[in-house]
Each structure stands twice: as structure tokens, then as C-alpha cells.
Protein backbone atom coordinates (compact mmCIF):
# COMPACT_ATOMS: atom_id res chain seq x y z
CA UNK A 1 -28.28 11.52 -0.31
CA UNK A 2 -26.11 13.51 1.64
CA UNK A 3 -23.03 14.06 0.88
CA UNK A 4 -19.69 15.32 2.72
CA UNK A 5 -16.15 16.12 1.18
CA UNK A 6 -13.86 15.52 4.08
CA UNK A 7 -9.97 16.16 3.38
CA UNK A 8 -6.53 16.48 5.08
CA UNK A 9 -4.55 19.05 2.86
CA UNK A 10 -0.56 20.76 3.40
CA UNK A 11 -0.01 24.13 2.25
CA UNK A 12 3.60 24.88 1.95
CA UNK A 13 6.92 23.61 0.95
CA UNK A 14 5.76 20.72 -1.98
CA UNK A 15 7.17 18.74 -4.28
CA UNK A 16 5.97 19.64 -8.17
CA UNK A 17 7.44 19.36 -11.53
CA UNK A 18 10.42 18.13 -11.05
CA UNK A 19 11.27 20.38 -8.00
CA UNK A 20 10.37 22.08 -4.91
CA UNK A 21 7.49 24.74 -5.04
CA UNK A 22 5.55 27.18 -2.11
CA UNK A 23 1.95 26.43 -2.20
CA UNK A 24 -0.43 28.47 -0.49
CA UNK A 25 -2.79 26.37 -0.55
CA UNK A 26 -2.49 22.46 -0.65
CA UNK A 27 -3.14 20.52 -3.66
CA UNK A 28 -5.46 18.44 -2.21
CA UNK A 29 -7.68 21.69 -0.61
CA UNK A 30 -7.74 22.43 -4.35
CA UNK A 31 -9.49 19.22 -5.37
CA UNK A 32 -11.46 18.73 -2.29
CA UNK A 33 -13.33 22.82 -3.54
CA UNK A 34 -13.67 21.27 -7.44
CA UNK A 35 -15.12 18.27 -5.49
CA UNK A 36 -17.64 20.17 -3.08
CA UNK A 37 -18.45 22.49 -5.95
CA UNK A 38 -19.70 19.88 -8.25
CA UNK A 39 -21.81 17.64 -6.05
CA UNK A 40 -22.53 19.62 -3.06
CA UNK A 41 -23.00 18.92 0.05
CA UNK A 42 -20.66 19.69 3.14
CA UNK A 43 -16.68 20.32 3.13
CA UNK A 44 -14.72 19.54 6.18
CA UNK A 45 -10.98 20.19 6.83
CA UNK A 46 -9.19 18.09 8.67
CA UNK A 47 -6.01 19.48 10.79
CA UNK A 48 -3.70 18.33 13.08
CA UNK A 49 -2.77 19.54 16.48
CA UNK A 50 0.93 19.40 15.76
CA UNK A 51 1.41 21.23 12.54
CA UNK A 52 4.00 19.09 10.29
CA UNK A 53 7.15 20.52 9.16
CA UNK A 54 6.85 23.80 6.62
CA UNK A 55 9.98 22.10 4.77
CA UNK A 56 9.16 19.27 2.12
CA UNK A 57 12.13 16.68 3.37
CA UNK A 58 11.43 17.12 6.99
CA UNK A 59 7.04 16.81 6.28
CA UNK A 60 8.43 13.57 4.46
CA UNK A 61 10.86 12.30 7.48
CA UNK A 62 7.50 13.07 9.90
CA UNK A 63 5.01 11.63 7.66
CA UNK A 64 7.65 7.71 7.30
CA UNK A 65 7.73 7.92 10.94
CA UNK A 66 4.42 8.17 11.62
CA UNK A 67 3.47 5.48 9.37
CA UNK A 68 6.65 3.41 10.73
CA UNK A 69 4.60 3.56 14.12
CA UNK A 70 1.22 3.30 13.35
CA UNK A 71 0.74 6.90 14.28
CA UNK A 72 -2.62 8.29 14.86
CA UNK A 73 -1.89 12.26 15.50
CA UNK A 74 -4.66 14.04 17.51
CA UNK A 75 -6.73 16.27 15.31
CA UNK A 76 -7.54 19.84 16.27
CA UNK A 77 -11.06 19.14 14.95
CA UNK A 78 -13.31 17.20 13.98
CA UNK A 79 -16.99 16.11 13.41
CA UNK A 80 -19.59 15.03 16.05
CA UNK A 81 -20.68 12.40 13.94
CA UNK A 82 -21.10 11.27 10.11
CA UNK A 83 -24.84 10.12 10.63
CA UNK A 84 -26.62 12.31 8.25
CA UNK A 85 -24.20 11.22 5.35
CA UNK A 86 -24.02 8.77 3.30
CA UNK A 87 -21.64 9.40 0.90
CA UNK A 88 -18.32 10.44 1.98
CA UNK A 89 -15.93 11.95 -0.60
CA UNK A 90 -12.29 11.78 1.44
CA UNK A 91 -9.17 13.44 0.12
CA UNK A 92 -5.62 13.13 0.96
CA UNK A 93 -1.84 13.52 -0.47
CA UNK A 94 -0.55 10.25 -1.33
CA UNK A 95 2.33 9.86 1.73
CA UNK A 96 4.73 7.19 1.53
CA UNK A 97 2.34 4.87 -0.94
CA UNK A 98 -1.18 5.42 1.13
CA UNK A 99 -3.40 8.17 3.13
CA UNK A 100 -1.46 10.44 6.06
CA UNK A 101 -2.37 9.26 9.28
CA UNK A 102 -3.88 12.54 10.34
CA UNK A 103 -6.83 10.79 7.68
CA UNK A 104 -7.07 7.67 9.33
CA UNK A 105 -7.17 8.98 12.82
CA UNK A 106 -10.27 11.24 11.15
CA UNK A 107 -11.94 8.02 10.16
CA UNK A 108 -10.99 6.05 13.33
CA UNK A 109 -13.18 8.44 15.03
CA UNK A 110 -16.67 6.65 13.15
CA UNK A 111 -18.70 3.81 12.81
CA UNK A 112 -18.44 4.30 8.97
CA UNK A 113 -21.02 1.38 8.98
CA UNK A 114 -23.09 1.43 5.65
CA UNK A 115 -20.83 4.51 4.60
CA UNK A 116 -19.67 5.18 0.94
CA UNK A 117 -16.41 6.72 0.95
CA UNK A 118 -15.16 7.79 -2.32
CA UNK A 119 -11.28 8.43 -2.10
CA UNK A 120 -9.20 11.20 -4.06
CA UNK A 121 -5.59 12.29 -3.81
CA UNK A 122 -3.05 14.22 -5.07
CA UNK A 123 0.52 12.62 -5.95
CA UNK A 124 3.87 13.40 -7.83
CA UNK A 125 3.84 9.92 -9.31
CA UNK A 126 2.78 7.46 -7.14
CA UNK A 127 -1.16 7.48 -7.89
CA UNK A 128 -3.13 6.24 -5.42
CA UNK A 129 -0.24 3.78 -3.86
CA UNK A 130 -2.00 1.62 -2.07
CA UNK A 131 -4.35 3.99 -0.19
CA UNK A 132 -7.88 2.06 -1.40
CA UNK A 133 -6.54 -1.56 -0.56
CA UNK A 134 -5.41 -0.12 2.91
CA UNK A 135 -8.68 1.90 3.53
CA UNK A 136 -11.05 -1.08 2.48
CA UNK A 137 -8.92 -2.94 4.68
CA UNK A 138 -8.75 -0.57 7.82
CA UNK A 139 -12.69 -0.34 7.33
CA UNK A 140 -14.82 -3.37 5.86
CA UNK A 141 -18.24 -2.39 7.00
CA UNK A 142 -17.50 0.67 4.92
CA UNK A 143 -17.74 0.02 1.06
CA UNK A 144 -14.57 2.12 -0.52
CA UNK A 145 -14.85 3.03 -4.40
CA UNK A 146 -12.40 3.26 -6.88
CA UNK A 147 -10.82 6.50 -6.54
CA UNK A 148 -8.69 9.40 -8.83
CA UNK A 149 -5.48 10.05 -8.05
CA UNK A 150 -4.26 13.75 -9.53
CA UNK A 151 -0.73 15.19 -10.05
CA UNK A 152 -0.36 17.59 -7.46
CA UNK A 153 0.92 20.38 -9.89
CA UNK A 154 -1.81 19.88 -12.44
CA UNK A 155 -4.76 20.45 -9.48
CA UNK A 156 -5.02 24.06 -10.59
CA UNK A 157 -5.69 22.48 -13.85
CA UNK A 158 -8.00 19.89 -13.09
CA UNK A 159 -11.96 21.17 -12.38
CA UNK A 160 -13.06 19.63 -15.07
CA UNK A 161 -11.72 16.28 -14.94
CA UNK A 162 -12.41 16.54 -11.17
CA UNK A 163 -16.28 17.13 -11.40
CA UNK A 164 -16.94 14.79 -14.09
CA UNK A 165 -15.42 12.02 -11.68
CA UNK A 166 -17.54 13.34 -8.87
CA UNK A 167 -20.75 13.63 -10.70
CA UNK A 168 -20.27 9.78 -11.38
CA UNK A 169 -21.00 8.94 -8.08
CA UNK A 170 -24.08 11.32 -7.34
């Protein structure tokens, strides 16, 4: 089985315990490392061309827009192909109740055909909105598993919890 961890993350201005914080690196990087370092396999970051705002409110006025429109921002990488894996582990930050379009325009780029993607996020309260619904949606020949939402400010925190989930699948 081969496995890949593939993840959209933001460093910088976040929202955490009850007020505004500096990350230096995002939440989600955090998870997608505890993830990769339990079951192996390959870690890809995915980033945007246009770098979203370093402030929280303005990332959050960005981030409504885009999924207002439908958005699909161009990436400034990405993978020649997912053939070799079968098991995709995808992270994200839980925007406006589901994944940031910067992940979908990552998956639009597949035929995720016979693919297992297991999702993860990180969140201030919202879980995993309605990310899995929209992603089983957005890609039926894809089978999408129940994923694990984690408090952004308690991903430092987490390893544990984080590979025990992860090892569930492998």
C-alpha cells in the first residue's frame, strides 16, 4: 500500500484560544508530520500561487470569497500524478464549514478513481463542517473515510491521538 499525506497548511496570523496567535508553522503542517510519521509514506505540501493574507480577518474575507465563487486558485505545485498511491491521507483547516479551495483545486487535478482519501483538519470549533459530505460529493469514484477534526491550538498536543487515528487505516 502506498501511502501519501497531502496537505494545504497557513502559517501566520490564526485564530486559537479564544484569540489571535502568530504561528510559524500552520496547524495543519503540524498534523500532516504526526500523520507522515506514523504511517509513512510520502508528504506533499500544497501552496498557492497567490499567498493569502498574513492577517487572520482578511485570510477569512479571501477564503468566503473564494468559496462564494467557486474558486479554484492555481497552485505553485503540485504532483505529476497519484498513480502509485492508494491511500491518500489529505489535510486541511476547516474554512468557512469545509476544505480551502487551494485543496480542491489539488484534487481537481486527478482521476482519484479507486483512491482512499482519508481526511484530517484542524478547526477552532467547527470540526470537520461539512468537508467529508462535500469531498465524497465533489469525488464519487473516490471512497472518502470518516475523518478527525483537531483544535488548531491543541495540534502541538496531539501526536498521540493523531497516530493512533492514522494507524487505523494502515
Amino acid at each position: 500500500m502506498a501511502i501519501l499525506t497531502a496537505y494545504f497548511s497557513r502559517p501566520g496570523e490564526n485564530y486559537g484560544s479564544g484569540g489571535l496567535v502568530e504561528l510559524a508553522k500552520g496547524n495543519t503542517e503540524v498534523i500532516a508530520e504526526f500523520v507522515q510519521s506514523a504511517v509513512g509514506g510520502d508528504l506533499f505540501r500544497t501552496e498557492t500561487v497567490e499567498q493569502y493574507p498574513a492577517g487572520y480577518y482578511d485570510c477569512c474575507d479571501v477564503a468566503k470569497a473564494e468559496l462564494q465563487e467557486g474558486a479554484r486558485p492555481a497552485l505553485a505545485n503540485s504532483l505529476e500524478s497519484l498513480d502509485e498511491y492508494d491511500t491518500i491521507f489529505l489535510g486541511y483547516p476547516c474554512w468557512w464549514g469545509t476544505c480551502p479551495m487551494a485543496v480542491f483545486a489539488f484534487l481537481d487535478s486527478f482521476d482519484l478513481s479507486g483512491k482512499r482519501i482519508i481526511p484530517f483538519c484542524t478547526h477552532e470549533g467547527s470540526g470537520m463542517g461539512g468537508s467529508e459530505r462535500h469531498l465524497a460529493k465533489d469525488y464519487p469514484a473516490a471512497t472518502i473515510e470518516r475523518g478527525l477534526a483537531i483544535a488548531g491550538h491543541s495540534a502541538a498536543n496531539s501526536e498521540s491521538q493523531v497516530a493512533s487515528w492514522a494507524k487505523s487505516f494502515v
